[in-house]
N, C-alpha and C. Protein backbone atom coordinates (compact mmCIF):
# COMPACT_ATOMS: atom_id res chain seq x y z
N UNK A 1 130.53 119.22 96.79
CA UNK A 1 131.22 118.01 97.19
C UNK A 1 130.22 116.98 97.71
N UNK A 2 129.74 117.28 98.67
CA UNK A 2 128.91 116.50 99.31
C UNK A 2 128.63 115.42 99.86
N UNK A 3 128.26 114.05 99.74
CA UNK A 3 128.64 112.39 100.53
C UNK A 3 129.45 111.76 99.35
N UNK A 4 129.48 112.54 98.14
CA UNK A 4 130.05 111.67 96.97
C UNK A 4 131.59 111.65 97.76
N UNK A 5 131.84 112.29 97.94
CA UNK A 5 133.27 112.49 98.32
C UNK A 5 133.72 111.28 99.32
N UNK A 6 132.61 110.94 100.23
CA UNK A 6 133.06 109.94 100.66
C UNK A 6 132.75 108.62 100.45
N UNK A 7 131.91 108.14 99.60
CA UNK A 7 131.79 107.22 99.06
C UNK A 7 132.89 106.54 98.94
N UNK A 8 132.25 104.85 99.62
CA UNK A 8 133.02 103.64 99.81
C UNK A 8 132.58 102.58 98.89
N UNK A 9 133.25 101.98 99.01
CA UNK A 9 133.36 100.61 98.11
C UNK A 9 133.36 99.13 98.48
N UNK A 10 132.02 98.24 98.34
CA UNK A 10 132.04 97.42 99.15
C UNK A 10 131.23 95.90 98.62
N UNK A 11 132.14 94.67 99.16
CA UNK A 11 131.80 93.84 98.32
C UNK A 11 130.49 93.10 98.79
N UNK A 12 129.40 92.73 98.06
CA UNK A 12 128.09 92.37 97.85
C UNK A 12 126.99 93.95 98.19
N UNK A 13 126.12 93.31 98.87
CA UNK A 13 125.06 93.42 99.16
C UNK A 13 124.92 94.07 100.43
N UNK A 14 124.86 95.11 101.26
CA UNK A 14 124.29 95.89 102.04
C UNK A 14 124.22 94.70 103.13
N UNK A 15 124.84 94.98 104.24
CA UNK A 15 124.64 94.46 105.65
C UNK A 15 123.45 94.13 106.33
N UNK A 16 122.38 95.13 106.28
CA UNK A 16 121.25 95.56 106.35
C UNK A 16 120.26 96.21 105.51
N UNK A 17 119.02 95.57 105.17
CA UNK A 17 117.69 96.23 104.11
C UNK A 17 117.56 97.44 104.83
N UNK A 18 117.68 97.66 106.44
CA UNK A 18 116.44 98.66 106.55
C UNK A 18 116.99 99.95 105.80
N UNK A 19 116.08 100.74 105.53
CA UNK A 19 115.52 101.86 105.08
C UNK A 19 116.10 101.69 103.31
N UNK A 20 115.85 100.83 103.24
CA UNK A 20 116.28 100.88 101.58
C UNK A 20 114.98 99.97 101.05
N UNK A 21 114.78 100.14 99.43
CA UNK A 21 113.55 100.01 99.03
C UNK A 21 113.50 98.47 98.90
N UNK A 22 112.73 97.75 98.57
CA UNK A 22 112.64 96.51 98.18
C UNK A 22 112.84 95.81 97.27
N UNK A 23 112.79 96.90 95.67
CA UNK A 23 113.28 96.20 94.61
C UNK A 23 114.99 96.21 94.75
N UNK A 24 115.41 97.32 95.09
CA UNK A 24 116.49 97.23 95.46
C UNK A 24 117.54 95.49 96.35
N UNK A 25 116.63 95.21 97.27
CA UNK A 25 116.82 93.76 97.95
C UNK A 25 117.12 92.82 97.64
N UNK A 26 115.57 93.11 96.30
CA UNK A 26 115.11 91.98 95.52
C UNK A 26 116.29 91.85 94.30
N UNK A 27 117.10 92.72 93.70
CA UNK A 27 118.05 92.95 93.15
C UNK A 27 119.15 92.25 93.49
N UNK A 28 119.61 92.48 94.80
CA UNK A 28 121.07 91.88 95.77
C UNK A 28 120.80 90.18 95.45
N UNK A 29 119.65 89.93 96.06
CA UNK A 29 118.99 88.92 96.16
C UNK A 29 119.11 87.79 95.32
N UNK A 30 118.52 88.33 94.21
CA UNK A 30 118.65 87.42 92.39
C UNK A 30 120.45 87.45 91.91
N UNK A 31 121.11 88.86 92.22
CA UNK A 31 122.16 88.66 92.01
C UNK A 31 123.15 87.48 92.83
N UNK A 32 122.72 87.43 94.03
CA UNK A 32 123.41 85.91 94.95
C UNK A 32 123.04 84.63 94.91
N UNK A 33 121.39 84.81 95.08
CA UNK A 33 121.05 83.51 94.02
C UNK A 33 121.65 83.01 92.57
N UNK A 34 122.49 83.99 91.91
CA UNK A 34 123.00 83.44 90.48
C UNK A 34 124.56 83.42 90.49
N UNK A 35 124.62 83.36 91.87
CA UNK A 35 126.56 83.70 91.95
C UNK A 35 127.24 84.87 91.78
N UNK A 36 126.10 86.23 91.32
CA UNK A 36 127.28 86.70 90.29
C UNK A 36 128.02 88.06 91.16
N UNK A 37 129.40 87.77 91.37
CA UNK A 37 129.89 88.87 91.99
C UNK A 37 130.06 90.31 91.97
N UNK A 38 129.55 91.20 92.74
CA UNK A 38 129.82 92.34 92.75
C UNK A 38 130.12 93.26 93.29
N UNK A 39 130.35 95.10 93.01
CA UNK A 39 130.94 95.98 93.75
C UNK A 39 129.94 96.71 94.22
N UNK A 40 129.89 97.33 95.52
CA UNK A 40 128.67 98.41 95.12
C UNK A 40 128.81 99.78 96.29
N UNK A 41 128.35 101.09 96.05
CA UNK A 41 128.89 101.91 96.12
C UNK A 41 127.09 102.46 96.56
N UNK A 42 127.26 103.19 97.34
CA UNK A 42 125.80 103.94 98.20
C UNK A 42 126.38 105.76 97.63
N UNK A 43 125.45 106.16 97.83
CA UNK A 43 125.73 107.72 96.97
C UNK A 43 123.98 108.80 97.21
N UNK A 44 124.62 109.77 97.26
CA UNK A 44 123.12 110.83 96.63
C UNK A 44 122.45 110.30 95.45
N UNK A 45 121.64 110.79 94.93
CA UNK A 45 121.10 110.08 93.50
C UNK A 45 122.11 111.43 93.00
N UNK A 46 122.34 110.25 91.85
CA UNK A 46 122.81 111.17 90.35
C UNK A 46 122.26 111.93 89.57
N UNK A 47 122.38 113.17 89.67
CA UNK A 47 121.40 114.06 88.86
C UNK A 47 122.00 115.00 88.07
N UNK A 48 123.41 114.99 88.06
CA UNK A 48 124.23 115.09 86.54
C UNK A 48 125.61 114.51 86.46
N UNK A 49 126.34 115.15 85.71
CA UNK A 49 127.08 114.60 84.90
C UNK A 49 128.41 114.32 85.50
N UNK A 50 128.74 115.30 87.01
CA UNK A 50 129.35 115.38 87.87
C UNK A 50 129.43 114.21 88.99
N UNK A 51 128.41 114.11 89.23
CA UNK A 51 127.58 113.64 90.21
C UNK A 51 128.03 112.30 89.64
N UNK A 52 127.72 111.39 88.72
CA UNK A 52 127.67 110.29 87.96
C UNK A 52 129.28 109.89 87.63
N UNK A 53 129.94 111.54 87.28
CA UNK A 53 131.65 110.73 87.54
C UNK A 53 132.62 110.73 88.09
N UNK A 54 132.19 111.25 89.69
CA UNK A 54 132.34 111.11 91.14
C UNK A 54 132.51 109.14 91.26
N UNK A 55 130.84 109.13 90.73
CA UNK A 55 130.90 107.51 90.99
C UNK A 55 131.17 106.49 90.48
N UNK A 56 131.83 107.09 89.10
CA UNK A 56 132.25 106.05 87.78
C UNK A 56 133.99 105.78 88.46
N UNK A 57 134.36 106.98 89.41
CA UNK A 57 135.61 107.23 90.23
C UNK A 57 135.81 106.04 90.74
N UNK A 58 134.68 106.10 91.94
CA UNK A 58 135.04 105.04 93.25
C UNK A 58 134.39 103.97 92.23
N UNK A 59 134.10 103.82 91.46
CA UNK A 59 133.32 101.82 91.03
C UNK A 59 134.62 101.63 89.86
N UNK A 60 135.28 102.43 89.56
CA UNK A 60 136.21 102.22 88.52
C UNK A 60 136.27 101.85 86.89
N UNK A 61 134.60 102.40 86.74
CA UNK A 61 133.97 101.83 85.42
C UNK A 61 133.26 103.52 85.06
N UNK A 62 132.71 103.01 83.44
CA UNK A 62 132.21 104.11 83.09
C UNK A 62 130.32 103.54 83.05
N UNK A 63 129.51 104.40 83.73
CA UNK A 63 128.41 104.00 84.00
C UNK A 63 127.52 104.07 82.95
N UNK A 64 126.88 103.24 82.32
CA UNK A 64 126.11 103.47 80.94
C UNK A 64 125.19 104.02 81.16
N UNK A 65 124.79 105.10 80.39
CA UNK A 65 123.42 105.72 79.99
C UNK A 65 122.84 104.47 79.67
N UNK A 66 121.45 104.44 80.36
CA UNK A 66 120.36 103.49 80.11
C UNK A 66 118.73 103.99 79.60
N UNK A 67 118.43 103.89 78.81
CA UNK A 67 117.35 104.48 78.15
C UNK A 67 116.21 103.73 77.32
N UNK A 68 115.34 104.41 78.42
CA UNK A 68 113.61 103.67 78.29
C UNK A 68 112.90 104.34 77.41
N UNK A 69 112.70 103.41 75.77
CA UNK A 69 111.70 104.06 75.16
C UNK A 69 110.47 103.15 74.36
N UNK A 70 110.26 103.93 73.60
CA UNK A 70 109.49 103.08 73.68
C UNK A 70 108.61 103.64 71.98
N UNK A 71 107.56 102.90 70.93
CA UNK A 71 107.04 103.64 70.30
C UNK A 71 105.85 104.68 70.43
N UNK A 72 105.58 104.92 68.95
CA UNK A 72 104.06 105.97 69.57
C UNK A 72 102.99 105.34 69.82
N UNK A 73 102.85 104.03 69.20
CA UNK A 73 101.73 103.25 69.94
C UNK A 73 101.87 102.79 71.29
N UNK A 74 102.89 102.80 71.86
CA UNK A 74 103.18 102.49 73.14
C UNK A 74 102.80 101.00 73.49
N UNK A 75 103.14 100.03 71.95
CA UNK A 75 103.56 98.62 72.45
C UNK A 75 104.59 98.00 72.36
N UNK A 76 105.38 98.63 71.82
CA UNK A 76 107.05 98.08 72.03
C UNK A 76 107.84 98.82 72.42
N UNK A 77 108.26 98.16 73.76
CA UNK A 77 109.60 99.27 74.76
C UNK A 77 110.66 98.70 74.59
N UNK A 78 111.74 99.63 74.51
CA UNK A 78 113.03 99.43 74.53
C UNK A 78 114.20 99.48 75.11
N UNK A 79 114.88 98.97 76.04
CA UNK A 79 116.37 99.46 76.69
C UNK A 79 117.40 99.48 75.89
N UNK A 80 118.14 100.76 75.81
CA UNK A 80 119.19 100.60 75.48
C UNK A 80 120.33 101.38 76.17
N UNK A 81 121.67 100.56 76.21
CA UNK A 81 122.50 100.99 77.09
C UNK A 81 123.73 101.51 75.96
N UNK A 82 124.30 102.29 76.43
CA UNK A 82 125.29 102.89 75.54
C UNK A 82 126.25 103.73 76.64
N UNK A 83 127.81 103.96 76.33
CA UNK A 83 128.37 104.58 76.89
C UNK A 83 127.78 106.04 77.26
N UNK A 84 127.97 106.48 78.55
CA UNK A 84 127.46 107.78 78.78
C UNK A 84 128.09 109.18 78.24
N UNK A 85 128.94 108.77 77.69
CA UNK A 85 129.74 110.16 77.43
C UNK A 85 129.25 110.14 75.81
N UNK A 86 128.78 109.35 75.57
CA UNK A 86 128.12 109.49 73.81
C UNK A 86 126.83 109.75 73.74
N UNK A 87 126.83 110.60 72.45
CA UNK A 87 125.21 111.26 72.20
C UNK A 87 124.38 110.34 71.54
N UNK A 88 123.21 110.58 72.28
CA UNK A 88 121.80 109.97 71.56
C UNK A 88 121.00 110.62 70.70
N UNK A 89 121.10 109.58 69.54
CA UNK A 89 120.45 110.34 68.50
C UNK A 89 119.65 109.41 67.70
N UNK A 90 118.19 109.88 68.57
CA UNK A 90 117.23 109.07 68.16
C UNK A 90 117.20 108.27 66.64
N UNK A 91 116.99 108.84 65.28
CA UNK A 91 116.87 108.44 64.36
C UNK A 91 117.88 107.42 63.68
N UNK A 92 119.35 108.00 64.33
CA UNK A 92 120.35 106.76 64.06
C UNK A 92 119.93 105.41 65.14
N UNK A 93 119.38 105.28 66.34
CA UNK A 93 119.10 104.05 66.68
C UNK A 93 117.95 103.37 66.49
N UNK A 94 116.67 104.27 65.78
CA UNK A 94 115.52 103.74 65.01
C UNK A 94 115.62 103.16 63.82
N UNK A 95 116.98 103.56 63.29
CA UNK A 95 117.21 102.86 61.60
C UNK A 95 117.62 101.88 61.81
N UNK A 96 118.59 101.69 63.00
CA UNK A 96 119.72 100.33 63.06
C UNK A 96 118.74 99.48 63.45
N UNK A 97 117.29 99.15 64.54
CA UNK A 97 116.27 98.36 64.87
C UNK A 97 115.52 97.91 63.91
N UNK A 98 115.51 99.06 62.99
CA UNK A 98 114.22 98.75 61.78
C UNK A 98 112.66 99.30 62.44
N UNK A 99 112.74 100.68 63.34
CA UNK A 99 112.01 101.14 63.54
C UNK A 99 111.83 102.29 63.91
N UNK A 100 110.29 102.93 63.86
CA UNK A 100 110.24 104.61 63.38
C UNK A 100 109.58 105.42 64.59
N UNK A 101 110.34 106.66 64.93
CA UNK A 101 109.06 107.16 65.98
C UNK A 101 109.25 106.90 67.17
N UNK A 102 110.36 106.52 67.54
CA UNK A 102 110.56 106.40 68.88
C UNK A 102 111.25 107.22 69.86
N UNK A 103 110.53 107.40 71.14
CA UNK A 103 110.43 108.48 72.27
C UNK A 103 110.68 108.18 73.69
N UNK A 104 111.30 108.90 74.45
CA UNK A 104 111.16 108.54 76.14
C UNK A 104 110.00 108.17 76.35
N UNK A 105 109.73 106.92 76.95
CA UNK A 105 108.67 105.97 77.52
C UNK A 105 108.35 106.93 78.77
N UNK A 106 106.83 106.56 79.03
CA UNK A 106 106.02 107.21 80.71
C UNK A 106 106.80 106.87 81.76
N UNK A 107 107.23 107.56 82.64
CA UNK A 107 107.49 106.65 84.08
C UNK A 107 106.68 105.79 84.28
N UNK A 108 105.18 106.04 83.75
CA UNK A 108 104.12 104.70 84.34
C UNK A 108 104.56 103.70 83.73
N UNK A 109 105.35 103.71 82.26
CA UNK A 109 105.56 102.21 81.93
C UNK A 109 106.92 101.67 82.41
N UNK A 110 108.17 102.45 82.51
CA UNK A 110 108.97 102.27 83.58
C UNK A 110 108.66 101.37 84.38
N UNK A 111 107.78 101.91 85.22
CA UNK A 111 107.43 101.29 86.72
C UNK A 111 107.02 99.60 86.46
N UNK A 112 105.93 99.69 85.20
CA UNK A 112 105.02 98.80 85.32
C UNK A 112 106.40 97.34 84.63
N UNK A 113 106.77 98.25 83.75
CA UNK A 113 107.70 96.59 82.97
C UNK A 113 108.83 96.58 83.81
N UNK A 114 109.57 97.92 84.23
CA UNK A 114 110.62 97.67 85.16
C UNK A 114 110.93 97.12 86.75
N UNK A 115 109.85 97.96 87.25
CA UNK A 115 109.57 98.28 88.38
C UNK A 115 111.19 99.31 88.81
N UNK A 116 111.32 100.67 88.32
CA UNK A 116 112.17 101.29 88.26
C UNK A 116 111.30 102.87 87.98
N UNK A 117 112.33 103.77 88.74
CA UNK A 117 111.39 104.97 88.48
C UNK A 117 112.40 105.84 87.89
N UNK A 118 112.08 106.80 87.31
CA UNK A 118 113.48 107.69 86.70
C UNK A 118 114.51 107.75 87.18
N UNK A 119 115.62 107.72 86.41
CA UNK A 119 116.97 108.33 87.26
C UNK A 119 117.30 106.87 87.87
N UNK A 120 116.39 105.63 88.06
CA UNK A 120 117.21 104.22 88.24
C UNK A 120 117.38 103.78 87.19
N UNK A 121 116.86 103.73 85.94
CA UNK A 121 117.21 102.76 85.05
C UNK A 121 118.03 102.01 84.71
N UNK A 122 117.84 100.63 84.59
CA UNK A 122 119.37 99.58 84.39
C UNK A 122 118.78 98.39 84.10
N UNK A 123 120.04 97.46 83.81
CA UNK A 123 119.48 96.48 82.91
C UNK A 123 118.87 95.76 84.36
N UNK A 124 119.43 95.86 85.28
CA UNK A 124 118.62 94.80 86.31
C UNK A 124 117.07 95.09 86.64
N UNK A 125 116.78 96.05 85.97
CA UNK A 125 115.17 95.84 86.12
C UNK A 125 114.78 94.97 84.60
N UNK A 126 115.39 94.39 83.91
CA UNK A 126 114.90 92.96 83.30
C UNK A 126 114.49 92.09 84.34
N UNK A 127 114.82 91.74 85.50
CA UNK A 127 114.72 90.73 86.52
C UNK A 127 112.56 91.07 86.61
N UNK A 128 112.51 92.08 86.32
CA UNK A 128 111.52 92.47 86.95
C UNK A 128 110.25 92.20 85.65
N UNK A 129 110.87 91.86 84.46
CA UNK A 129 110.23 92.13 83.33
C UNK A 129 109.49 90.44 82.94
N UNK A 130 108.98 90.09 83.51
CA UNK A 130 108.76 89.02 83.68
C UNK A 130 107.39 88.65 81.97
N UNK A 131 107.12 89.23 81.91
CA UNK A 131 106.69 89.05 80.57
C UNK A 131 107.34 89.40 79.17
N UNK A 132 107.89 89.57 79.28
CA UNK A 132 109.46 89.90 78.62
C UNK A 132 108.67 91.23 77.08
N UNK A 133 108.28 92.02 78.01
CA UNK A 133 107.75 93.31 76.89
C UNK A 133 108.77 93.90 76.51
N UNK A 134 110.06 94.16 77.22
CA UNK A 134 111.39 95.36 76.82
C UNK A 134 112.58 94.63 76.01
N UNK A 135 113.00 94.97 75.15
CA UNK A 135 113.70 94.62 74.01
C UNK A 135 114.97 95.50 74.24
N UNK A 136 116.29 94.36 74.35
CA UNK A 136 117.56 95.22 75.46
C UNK A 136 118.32 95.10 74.06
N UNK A 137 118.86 96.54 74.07
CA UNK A 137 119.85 96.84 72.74
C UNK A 137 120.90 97.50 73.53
N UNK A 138 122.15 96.60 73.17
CA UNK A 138 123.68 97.36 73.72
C UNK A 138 124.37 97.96 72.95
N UNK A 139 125.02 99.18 72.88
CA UNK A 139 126.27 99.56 72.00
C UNK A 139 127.25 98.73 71.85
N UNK A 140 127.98 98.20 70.86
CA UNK A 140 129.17 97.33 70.65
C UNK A 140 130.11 97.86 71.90
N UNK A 141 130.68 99.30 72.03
CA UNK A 141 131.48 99.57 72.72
C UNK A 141 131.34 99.18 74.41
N UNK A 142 129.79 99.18 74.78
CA UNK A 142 129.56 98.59 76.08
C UNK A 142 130.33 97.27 76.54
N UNK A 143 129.90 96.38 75.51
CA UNK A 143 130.29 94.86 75.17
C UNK A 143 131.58 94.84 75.34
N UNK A 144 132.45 95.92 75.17
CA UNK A 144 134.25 95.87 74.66
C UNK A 144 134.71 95.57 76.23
N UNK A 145 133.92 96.62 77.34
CA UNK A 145 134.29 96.81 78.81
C UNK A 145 134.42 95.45 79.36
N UNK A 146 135.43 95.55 80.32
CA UNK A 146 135.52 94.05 81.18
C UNK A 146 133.99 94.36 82.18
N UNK A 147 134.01 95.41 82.90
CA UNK A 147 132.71 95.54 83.78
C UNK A 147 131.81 96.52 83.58
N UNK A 148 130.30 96.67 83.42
CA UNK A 148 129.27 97.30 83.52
C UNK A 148 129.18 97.86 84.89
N UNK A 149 128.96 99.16 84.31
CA UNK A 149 128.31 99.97 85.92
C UNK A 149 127.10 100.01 85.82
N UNK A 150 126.10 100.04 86.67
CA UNK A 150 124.76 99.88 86.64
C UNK A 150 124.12 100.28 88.02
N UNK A 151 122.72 100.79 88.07
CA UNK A 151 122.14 100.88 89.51
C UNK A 151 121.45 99.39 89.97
N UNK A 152 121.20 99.06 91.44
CA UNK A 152 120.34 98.21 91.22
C UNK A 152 118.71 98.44 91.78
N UNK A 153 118.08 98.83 90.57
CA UNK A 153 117.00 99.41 90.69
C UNK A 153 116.62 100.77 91.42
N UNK A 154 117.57 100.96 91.87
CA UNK A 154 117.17 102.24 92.89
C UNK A 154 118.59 103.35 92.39
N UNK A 155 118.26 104.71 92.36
CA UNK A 155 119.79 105.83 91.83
C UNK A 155 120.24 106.20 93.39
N UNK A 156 120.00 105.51 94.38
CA UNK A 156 121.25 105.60 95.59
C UNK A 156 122.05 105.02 95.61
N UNK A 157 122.24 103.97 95.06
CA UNK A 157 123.48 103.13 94.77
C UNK A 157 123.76 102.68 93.66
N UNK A 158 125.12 102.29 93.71
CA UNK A 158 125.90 101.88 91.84
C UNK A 158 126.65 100.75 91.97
N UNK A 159 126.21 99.47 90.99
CA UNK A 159 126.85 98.44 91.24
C UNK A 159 128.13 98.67 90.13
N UNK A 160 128.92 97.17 90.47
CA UNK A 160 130.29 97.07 88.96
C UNK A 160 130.36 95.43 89.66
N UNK A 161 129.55 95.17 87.96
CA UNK A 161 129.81 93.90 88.16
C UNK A 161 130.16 93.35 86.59
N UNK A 162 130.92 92.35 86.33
CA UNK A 162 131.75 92.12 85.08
C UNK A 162 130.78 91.31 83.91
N UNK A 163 131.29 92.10 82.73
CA UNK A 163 130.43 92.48 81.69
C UNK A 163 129.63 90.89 81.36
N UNK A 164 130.83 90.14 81.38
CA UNK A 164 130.84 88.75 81.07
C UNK A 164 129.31 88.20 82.09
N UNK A 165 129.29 88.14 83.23
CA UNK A 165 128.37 87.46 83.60
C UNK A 165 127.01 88.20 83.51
N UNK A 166 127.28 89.90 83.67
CA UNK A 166 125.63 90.30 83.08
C UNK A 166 125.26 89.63 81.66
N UNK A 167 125.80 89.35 80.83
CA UNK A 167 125.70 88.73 79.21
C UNK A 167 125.37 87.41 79.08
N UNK A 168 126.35 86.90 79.96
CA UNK A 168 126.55 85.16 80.07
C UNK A 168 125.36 84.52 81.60
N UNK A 169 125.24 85.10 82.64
CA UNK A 169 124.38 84.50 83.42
C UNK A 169 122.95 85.45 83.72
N UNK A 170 123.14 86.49 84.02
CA UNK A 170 122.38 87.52 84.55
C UNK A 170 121.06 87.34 82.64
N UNK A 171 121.48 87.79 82.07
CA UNK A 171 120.83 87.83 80.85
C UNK A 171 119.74 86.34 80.29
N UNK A 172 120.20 85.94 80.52
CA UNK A 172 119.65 83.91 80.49
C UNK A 172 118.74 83.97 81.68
N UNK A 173 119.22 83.95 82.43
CA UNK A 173 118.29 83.76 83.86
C UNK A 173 117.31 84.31 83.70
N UNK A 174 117.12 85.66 83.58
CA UNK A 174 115.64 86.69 82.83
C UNK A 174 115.10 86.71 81.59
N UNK A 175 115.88 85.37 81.16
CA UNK A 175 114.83 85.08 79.79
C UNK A 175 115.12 86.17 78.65
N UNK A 176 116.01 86.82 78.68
CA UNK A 176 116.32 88.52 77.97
C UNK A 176 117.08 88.51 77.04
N UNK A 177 117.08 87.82 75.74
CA UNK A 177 118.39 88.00 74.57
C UNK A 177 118.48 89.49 74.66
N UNK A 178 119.07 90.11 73.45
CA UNK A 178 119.56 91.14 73.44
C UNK A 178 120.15 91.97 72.06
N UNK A 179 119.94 92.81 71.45
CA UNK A 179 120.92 92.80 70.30
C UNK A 179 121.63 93.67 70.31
N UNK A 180 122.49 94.31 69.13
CA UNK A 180 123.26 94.62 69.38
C UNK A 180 123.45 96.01 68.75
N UNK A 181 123.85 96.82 69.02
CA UNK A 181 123.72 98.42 67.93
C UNK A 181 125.37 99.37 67.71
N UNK A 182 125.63 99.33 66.90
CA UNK A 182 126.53 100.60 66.65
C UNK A 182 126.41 102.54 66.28
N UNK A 183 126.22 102.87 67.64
CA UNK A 183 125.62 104.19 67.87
C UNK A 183 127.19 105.25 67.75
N UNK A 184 127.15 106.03 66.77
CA UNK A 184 128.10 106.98 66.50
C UNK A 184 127.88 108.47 67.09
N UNK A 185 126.79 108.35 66.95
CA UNK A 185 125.95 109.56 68.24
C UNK A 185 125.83 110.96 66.90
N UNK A 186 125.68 110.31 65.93
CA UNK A 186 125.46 111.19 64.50
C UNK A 186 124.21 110.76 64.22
N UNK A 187 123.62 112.55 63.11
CA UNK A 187 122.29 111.89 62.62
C UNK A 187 122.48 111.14 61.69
C-alpha cells in the first residue's frame, strides 16, 4: 500500500521548493510563466505497473510511457510518448520515422538533453532541450485524451494537465514540433 494510498491532489505548484530538486521548480515555474493549468499529485517514485496506476487513480488520466532513444551513432534522440498499457515494439516505430537501429538512450544523454534521470522521463524535459537535439513522436491515441499525465522532471510527482495546451502552448514555447505515429504494439 504504502503513501500511494494517500496521495492528494492539488492545484499548481508545491507551497514550498524545500527539499525538492530544482529542475523540478524550474518545471512549476515555466509552467506559470505560460498560464498553463495544472493538477499535481506527490507519490513514492513509480517503479511498476501498480505503483503508476495507483496514480493514474488520484490524477484521473492514463500516464504515458515516455521513451528515450536514441540511434547507434548516438546523434539522433528521440521521445516518444505512447499510452502505457501498449507494447513497444521497436521495429514498428523505426519504420513509421524512416529509421533503423534504434535503442534505449544512456542516462548520460538523458541528463545532458533532458536534464531528467530514469524513471522521470516526460515531455517537460523539452523545456530543458534548449538546442533542440530530441525529436518528440506521439501516438495518435495520446492526442485523442482531453489530459496528459506526465512527471515534472522528477518520478516523485505526477502532473495532469490538458492535452490541448501541452500541444498548443507548452510545445511552441520550447521551440518543439512534433510528429505523429500510429503504434499497434505489433511487429
Amino acid at each position: 500500500m504504502g503513501k500511494a494510498e494517500g496521495m492528494e491532489l492539488y492545484r499548481g505548484r508545491p507551497e514550498a521548493a524545500e527539499g525538492r530538486l530544482a529542475r523540478e521548480i524550474r518545471t512549476y515555474d515555466f509552467l506559470d510563466q505560460l498560464g498553463i493549468e495544472y493538477l499535481r499529485t506527490d507519490h513514492e517514485p513509480a517503479d511498476n505497473m501498480e505503483a503508476c496506476n495507483r496514480i493514474d487513480a488520484v490524477l484521473g488520466v492514463v500516464i504515458c510511457k515516455n521513451l528515450f532513444l536514441c540511434n547507434r551513432q548516438k546523434t539522433d534522440f528521440y521521445l516518444l510518448m505512447m499510452p502505457g498499457e501498449k507494447k513497444f515494439k521497436t521495429k514498428e516505430f523505426s519504420k513509421q520515422i524512416g529509421t533503423a537501429r534504434l535503442s534505449f538512450a544512456d542516462p548520460e544523454d538523458m541528463l545532458r538533453y533532458l536534464d531528467i534521470e530514469p524513471g522521470a522521463v516526460s515531455i517537460m524535459g523539452l523545456m530543458n532541450d534548449t538546442e533542440r537535439r530530441v525529436k518528440l513522436y506521439i501516438d495518435e491515441e495520446v492526442l485523442k485524451e482531453e489530459y496528459i499525465g506526465c512527471h515534472p522532471c522528477v518520478c516523485t510527482s505526477s502532473l495532469k494537465i490538458r492535452t490541448r495546451d501541452v500541444m498548443e502552448v507548452f510545445l511552441p514555447a520550447v521551440g518543439h514540433p512534433y510528429g505523429v505515429v500510429s503504434l499497434r504494439g505489433e511487429e
